[in-house]
N, C-alpha and C. Protein backbone atom coordinates (compact mmCIF):
# COMPACT_ATOMS: atom_id res chain seq x y z
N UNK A 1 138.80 109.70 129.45
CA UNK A 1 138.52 109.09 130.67
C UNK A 1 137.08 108.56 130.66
N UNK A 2 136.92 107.16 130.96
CA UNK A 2 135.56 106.55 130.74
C UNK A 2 135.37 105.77 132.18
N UNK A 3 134.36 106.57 132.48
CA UNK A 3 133.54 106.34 133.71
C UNK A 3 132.63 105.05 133.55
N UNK A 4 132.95 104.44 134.28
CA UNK A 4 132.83 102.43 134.06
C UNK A 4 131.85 103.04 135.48
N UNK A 5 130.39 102.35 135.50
CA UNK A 5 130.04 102.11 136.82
C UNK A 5 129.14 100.86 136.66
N UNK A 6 129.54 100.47 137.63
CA UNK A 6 128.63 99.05 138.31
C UNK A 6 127.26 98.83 138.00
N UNK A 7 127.10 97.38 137.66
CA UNK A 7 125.39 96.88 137.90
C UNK A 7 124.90 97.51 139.20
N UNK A 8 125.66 97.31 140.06
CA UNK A 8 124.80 97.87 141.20
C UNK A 8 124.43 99.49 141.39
N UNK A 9 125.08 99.91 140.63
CA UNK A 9 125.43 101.46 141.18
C UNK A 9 124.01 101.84 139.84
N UNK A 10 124.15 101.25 138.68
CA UNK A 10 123.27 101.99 137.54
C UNK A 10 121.69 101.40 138.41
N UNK A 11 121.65 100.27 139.15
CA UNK A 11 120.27 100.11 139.45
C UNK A 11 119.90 101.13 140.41
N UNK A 12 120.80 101.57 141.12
CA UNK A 12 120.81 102.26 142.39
C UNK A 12 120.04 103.75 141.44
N UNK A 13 120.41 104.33 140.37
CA UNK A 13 120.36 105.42 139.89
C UNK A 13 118.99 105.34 139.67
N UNK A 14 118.71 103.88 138.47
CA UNK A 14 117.59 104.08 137.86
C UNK A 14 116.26 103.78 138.67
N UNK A 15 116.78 102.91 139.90
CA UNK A 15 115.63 103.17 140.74
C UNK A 15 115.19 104.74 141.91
N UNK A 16 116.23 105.16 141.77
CA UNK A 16 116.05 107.04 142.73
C UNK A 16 115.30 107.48 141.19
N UNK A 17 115.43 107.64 140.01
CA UNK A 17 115.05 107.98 139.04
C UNK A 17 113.47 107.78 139.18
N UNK A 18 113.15 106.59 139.23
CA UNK A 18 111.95 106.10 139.58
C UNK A 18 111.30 107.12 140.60
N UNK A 19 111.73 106.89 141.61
CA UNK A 19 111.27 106.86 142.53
C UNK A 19 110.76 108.22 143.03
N UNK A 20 111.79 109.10 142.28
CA UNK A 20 111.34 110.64 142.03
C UNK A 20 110.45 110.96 141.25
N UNK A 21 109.80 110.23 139.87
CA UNK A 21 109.03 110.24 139.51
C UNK A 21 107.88 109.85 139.79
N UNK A 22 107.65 109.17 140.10
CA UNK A 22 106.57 108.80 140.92
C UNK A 22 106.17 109.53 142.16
N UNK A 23 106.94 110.62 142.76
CA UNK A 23 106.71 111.15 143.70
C UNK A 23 106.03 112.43 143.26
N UNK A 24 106.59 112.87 142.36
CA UNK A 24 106.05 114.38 141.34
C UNK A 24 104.70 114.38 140.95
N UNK A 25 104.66 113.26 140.24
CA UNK A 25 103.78 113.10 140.24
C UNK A 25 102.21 112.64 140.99
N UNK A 26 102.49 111.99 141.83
CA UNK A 26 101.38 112.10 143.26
C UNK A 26 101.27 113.21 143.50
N UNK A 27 102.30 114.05 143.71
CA UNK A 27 102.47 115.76 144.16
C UNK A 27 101.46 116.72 143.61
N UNK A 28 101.98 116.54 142.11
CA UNK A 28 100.88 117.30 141.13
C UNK A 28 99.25 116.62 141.08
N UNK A 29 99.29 114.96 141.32
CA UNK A 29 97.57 114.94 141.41
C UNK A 29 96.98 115.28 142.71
N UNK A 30 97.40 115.65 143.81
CA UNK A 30 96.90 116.23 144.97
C UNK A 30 96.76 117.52 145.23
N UNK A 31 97.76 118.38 144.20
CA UNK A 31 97.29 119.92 143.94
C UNK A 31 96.44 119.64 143.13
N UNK A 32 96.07 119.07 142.26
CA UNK A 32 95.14 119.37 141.16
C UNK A 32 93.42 118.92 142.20
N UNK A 33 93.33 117.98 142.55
CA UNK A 33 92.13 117.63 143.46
C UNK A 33 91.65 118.71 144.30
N UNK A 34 92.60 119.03 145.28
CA UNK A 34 92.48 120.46 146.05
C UNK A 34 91.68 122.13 145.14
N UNK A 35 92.50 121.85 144.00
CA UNK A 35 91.99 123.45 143.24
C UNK A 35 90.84 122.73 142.67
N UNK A 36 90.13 121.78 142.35
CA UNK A 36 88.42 121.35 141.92
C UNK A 36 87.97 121.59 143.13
N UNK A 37 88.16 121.15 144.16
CA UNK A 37 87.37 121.66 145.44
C UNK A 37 87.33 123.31 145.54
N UNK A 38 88.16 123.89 145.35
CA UNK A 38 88.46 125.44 145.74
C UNK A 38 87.14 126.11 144.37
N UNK A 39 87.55 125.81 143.43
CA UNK A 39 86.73 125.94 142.53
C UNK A 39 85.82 126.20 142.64
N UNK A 40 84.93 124.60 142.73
CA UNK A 40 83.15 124.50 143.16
C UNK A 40 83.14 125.49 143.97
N UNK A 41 83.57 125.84 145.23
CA UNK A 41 83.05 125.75 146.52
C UNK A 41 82.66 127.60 146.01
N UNK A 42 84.09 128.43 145.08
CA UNK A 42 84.37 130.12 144.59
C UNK A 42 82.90 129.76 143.68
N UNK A 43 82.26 128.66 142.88
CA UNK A 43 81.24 128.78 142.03
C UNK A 43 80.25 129.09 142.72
N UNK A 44 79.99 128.77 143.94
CA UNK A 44 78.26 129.04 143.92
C UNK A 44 78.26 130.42 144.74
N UNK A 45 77.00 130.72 144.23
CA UNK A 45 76.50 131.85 144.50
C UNK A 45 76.68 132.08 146.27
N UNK A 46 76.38 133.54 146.42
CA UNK A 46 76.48 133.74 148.05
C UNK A 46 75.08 133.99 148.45
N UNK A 47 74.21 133.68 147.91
CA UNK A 47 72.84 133.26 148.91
C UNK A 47 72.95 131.59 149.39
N UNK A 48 73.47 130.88 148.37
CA UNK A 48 73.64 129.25 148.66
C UNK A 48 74.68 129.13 150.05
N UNK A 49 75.76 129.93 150.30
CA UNK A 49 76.59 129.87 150.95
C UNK A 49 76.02 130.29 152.74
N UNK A 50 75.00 131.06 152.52
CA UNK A 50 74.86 131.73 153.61
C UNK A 50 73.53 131.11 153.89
N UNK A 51 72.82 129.89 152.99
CA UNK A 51 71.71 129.50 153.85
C UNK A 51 70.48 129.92 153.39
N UNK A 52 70.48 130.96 152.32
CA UNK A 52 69.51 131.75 151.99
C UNK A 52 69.00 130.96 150.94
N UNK A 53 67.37 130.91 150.65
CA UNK A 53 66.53 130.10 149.77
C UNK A 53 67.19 130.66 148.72
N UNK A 54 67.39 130.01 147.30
CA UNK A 54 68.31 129.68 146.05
C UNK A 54 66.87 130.96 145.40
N UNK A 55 67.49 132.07 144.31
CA UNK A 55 66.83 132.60 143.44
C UNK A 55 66.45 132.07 142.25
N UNK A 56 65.10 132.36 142.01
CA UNK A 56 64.92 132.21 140.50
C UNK A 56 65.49 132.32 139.69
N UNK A 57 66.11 131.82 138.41
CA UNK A 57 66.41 132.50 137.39
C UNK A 57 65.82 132.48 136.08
N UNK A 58 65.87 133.06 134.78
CA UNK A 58 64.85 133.02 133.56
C UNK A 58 65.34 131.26 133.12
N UNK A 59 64.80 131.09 132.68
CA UNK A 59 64.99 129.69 131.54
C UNK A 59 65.39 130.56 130.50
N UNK A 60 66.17 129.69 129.80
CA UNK A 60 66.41 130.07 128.16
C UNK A 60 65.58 130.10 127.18
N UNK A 61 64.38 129.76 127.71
CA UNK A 61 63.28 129.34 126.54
C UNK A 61 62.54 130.89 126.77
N UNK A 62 62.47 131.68 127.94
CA UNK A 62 61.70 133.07 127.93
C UNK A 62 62.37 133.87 127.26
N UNK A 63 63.58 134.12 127.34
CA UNK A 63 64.43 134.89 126.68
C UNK A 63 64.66 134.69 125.10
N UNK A 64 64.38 135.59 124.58
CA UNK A 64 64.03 134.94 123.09
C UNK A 64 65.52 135.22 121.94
N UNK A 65 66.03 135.81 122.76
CA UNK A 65 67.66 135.98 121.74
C UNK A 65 68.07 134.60 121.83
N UNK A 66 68.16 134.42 123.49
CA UNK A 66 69.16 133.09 123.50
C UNK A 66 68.50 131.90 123.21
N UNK A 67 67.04 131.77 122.97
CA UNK A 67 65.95 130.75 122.36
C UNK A 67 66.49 130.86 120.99
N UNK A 68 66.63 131.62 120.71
CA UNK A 68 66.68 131.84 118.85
C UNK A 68 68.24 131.02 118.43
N UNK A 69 69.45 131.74 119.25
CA UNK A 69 70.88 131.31 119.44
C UNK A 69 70.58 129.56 119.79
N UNK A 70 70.27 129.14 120.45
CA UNK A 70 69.95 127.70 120.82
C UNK A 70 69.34 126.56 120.06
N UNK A 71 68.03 127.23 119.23
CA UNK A 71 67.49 126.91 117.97
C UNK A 71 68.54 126.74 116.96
N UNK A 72 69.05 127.66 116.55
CA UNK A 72 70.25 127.44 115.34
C UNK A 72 71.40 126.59 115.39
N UNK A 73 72.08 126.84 117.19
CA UNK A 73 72.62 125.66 117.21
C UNK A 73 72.40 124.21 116.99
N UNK A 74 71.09 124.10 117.46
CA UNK A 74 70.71 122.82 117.38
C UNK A 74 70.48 122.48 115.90
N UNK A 75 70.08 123.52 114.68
CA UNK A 75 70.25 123.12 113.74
C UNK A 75 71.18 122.67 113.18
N UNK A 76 72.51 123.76 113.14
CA UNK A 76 73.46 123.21 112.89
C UNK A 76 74.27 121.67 113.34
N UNK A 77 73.77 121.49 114.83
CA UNK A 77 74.01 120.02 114.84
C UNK A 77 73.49 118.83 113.97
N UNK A 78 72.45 119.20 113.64
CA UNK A 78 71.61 118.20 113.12
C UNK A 78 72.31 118.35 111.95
N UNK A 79 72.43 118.59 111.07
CA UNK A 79 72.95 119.07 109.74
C UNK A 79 74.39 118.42 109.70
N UNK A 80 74.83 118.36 110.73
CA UNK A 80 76.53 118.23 110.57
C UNK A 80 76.15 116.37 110.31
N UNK A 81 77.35 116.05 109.42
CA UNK A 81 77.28 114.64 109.58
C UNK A 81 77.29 113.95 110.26
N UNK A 82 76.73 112.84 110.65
CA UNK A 82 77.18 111.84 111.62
C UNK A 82 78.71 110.89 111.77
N UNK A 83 79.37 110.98 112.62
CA UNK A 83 80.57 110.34 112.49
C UNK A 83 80.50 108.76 112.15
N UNK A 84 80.97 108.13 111.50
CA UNK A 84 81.01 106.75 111.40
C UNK A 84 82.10 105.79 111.60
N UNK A 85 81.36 104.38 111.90
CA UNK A 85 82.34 103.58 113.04
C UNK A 85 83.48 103.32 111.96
N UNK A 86 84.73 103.48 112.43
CA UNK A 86 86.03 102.99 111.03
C UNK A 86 85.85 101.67 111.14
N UNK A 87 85.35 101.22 112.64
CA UNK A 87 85.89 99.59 112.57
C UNK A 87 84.85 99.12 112.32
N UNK A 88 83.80 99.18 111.44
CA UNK A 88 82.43 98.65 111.12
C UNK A 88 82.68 98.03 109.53
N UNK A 89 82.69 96.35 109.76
CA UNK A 89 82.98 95.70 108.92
C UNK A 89 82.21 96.23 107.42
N UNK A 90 82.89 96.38 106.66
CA UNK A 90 82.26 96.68 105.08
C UNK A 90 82.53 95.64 103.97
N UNK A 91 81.71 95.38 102.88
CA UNK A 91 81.79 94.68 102.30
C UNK A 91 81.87 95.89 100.86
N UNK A 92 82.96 95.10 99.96
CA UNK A 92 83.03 95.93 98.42
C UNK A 92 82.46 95.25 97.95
N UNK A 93 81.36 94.13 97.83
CA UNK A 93 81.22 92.86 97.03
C UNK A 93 79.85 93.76 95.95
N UNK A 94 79.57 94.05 94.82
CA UNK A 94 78.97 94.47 94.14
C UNK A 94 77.91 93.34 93.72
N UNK A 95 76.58 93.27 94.07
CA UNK A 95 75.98 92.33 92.96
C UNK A 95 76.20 92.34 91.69
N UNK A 96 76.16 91.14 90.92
CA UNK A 96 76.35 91.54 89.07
C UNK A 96 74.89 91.51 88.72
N UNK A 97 74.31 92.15 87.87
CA UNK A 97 72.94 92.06 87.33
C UNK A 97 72.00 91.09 87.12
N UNK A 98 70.78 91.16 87.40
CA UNK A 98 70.28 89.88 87.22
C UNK A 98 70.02 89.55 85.49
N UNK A 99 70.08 88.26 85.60
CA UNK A 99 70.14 87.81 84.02
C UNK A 99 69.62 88.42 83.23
N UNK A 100 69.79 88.76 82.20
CA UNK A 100 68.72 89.06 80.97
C UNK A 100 67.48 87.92 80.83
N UNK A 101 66.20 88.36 80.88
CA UNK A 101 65.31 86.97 80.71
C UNK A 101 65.46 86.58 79.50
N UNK A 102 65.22 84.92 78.84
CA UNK A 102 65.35 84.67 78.07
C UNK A 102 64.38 84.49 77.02
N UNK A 103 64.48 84.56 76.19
CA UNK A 103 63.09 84.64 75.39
C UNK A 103 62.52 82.96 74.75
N UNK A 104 61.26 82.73 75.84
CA UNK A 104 60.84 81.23 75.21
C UNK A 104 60.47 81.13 74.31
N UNK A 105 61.08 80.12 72.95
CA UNK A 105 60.96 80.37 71.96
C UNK A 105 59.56 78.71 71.71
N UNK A 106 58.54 78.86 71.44
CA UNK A 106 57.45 78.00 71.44
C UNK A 106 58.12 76.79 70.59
N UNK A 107 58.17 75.94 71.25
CA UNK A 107 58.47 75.07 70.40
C UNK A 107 56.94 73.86 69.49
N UNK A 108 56.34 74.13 68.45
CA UNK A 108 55.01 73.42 68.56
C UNK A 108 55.73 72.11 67.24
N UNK A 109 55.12 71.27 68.73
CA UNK A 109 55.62 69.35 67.76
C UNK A 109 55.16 69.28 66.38
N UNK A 110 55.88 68.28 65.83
CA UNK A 110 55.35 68.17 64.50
C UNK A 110 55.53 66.72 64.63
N UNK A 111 54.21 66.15 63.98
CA UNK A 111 54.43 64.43 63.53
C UNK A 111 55.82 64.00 62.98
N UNK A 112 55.89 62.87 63.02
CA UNK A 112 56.95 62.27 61.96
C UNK A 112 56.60 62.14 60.74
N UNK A 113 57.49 62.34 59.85
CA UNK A 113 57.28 62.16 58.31
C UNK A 113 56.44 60.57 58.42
N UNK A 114 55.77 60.38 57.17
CA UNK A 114 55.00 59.43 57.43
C UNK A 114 55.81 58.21 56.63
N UNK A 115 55.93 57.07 57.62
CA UNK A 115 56.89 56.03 57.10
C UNK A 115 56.02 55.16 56.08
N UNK A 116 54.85 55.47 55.58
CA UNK A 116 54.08 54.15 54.75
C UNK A 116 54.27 54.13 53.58
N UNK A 117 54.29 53.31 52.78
CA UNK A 117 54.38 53.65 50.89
C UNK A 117 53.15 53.17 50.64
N UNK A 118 52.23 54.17 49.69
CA UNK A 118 51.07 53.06 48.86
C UNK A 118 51.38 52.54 48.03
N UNK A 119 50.47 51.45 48.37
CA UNK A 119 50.15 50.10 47.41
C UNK A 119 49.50 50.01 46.28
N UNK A 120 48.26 50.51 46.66
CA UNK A 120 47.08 50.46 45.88
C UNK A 120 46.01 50.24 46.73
N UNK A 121 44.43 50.23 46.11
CA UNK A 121 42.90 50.49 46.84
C UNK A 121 42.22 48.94 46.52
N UNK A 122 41.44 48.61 46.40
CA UNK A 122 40.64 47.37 46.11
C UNK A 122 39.28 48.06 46.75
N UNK A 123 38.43 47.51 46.09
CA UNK A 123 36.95 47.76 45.99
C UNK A 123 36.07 46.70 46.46
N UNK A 124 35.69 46.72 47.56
CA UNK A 124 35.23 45.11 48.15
C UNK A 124 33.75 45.65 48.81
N UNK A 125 32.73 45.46 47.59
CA UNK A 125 31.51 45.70 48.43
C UNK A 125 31.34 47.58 48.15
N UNK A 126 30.47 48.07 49.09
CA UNK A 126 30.84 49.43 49.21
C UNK A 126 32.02 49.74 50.08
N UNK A 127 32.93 48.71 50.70
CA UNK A 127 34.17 48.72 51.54
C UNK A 127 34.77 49.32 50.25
N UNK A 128 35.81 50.31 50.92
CA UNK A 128 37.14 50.35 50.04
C UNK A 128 38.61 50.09 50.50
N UNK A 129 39.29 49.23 50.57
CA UNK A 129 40.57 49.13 51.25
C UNK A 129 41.53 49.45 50.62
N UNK A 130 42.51 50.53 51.78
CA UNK A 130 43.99 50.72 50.81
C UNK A 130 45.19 49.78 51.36
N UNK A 131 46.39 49.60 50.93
CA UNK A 131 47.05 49.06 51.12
C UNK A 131 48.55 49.61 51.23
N UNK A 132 49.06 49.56 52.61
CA UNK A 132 50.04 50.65 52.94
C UNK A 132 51.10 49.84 53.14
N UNK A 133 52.58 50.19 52.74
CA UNK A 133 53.26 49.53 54.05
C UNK A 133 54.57 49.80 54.12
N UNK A 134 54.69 49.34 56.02
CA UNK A 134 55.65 50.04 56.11
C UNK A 134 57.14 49.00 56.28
N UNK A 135 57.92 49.46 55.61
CA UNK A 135 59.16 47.96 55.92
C UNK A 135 58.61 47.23 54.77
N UNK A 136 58.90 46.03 55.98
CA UNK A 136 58.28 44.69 55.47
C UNK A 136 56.60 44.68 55.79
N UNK A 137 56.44 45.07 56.99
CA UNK A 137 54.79 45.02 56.91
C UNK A 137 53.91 45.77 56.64
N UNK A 138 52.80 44.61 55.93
CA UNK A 138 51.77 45.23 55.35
C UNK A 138 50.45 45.08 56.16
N UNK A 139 49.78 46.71 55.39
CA UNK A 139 48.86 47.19 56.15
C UNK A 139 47.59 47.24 55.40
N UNK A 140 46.54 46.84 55.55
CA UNK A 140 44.84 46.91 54.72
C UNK A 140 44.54 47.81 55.69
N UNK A 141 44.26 48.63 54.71
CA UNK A 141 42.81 49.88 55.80
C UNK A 141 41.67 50.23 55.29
N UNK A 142 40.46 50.74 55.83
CA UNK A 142 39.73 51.37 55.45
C UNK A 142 38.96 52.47 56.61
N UNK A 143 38.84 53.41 55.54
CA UNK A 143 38.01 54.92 56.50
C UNK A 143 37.95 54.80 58.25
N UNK A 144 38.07 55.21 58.84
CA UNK A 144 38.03 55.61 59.72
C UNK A 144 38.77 54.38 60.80
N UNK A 145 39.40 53.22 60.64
CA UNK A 145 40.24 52.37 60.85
C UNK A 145 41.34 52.85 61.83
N UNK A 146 42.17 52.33 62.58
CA UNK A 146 43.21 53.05 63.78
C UNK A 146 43.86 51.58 63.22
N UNK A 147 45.47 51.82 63.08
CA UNK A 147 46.72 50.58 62.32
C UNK A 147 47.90 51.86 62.78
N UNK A 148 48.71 50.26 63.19
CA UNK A 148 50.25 50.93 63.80
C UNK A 148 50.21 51.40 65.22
N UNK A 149 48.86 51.46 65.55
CA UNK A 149 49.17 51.67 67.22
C UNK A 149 48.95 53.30 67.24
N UNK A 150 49.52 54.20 65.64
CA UNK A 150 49.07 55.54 66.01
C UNK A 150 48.56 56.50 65.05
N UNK A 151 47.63 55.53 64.17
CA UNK A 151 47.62 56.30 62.74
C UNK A 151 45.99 55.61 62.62
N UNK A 152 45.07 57.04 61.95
CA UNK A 152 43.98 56.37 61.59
C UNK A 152 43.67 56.93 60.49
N UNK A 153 42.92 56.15 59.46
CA UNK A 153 42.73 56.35 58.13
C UNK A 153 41.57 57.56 58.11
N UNK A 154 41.91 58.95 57.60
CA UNK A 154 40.39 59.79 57.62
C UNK A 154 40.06 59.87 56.51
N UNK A 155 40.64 59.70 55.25
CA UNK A 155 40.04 60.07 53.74
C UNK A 155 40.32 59.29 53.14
N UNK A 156 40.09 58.97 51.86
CA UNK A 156 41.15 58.67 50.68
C UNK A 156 40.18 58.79 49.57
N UNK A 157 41.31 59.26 48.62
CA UNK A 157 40.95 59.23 47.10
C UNK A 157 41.46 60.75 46.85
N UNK A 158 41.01 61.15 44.70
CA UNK A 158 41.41 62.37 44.14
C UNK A 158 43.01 62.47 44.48
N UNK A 159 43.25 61.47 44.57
CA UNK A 159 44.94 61.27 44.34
C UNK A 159 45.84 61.75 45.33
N UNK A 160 44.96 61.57 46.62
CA UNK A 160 45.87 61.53 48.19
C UNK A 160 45.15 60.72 49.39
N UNK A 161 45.36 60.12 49.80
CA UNK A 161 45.13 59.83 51.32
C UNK A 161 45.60 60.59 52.95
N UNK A 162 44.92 61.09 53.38
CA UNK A 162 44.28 61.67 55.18
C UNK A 162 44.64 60.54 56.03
N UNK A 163 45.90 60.96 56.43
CA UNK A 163 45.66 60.10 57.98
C UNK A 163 46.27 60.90 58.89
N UNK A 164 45.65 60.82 60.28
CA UNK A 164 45.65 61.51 61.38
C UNK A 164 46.58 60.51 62.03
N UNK A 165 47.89 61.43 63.03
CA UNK A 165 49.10 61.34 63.49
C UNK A 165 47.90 61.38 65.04
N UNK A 166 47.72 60.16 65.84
CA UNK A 166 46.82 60.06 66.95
C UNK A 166 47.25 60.89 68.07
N UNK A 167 48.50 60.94 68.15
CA UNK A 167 49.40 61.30 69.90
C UNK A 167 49.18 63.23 69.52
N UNK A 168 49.31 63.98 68.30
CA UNK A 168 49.02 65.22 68.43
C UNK A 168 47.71 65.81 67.86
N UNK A 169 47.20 64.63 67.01
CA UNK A 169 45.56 64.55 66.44
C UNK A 169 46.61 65.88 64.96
N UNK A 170 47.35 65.26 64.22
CA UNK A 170 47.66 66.28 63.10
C UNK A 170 47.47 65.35 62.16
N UNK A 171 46.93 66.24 61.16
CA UNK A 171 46.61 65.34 60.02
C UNK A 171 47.55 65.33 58.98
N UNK A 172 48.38 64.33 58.19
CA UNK A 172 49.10 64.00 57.42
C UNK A 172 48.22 63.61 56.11
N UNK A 173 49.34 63.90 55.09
CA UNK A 173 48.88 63.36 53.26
C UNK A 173 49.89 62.67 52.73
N UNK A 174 49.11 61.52 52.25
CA UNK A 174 49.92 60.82 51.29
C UNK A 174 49.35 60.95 50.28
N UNK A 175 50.54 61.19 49.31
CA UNK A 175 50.10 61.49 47.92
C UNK A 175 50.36 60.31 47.14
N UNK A 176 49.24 59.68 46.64
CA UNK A 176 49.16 58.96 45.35
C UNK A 176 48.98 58.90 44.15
N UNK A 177 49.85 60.14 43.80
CA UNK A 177 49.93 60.04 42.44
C UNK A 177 48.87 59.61 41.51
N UNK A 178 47.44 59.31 41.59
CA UNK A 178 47.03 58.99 40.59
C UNK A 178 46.56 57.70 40.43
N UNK A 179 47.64 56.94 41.31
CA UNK A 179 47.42 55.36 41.17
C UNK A 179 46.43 54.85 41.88
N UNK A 180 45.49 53.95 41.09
CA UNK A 180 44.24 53.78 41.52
C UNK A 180 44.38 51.34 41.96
């Protein structure tokens, strides 16, 4: 046997359902308000009640047991960890190390190999001119002379010629074999 009941009849239920609940509950927060009043009122002392100036009592700080008990507590608070926020954004991101420095390795210029071929010297006077060249063109020099824009003649003879590379001031040798 199956008990069929109405839209109307199940609203009818679930609103008395309601409606009793909600009543219980008001019920129970108006006893509960009442016994905090009853409470306070059983807490205070009966000189407060009757009008009579309020007594002294010790502080905790004269009493030296419960100074001592109070002290330790408070240590132990301090000591205990601090709770921390869960929802306090964190980052896992690890820096990676900073580079290894690199080691500057000096780099010190060197002239260019020297592009001239000798010729030969000629004897003109106490002048002495050599004769260099590079390519196709030819070059007459003598002692202390600047040719090519970066080359100046510092020596010659005993079977080499000195010339100074101008842009690093390095001095280069050409060897002449001998040939006079």
């Amino acid at each position: 046997m199956t008990m069929a009941l109405s839209v109307g009849k199940k609203r009818l239920i679930l609103g008395g359902a309601l409606l009793l609940t909600l009543a219980t509950s008001a019920w129970l927060g108006m006893g509960q308000a009442g016994d905090k009043a009853d409470v306070a009122e059983l807490a205070k002392p009966a000189s407060a009640k009757l009008g009579a100036a309020p007594r002294r009592t010790a502080s905790v700080s004269s009493l030296p047991i419960l100074a001592k008990a109070r002290a330790e507590s408070e240590q132990e608070d301090e000591s205990e960890p601090e709770a921390t926020d869960a929802f306090k954004p964190h980052s896992w991101f690890v820096a990676p190390p900073p580079p290894r420095p690199v080691k500057a390795e000096v780099v010190v210029p060197v002239p260019p190999s020297l592009p001239f071929t000798y010729l030969g010297t000629v004897q003109d006077g106490e002048r002495r001119i050599v004769f260099l060249a590079k390519g196709e063109r030819l070059y007459t020099v003598s002692k202390g002379e600047i040719f090519d824009g970066q080359y100046r003649l510092e020596d010659e003879g005993r079977g080499r010629i000195e010339l100074v590379y101008l842009p690093l001031n390095a001095k280069q040798i050409l060897v002449t074999k001998g040939v006079s």
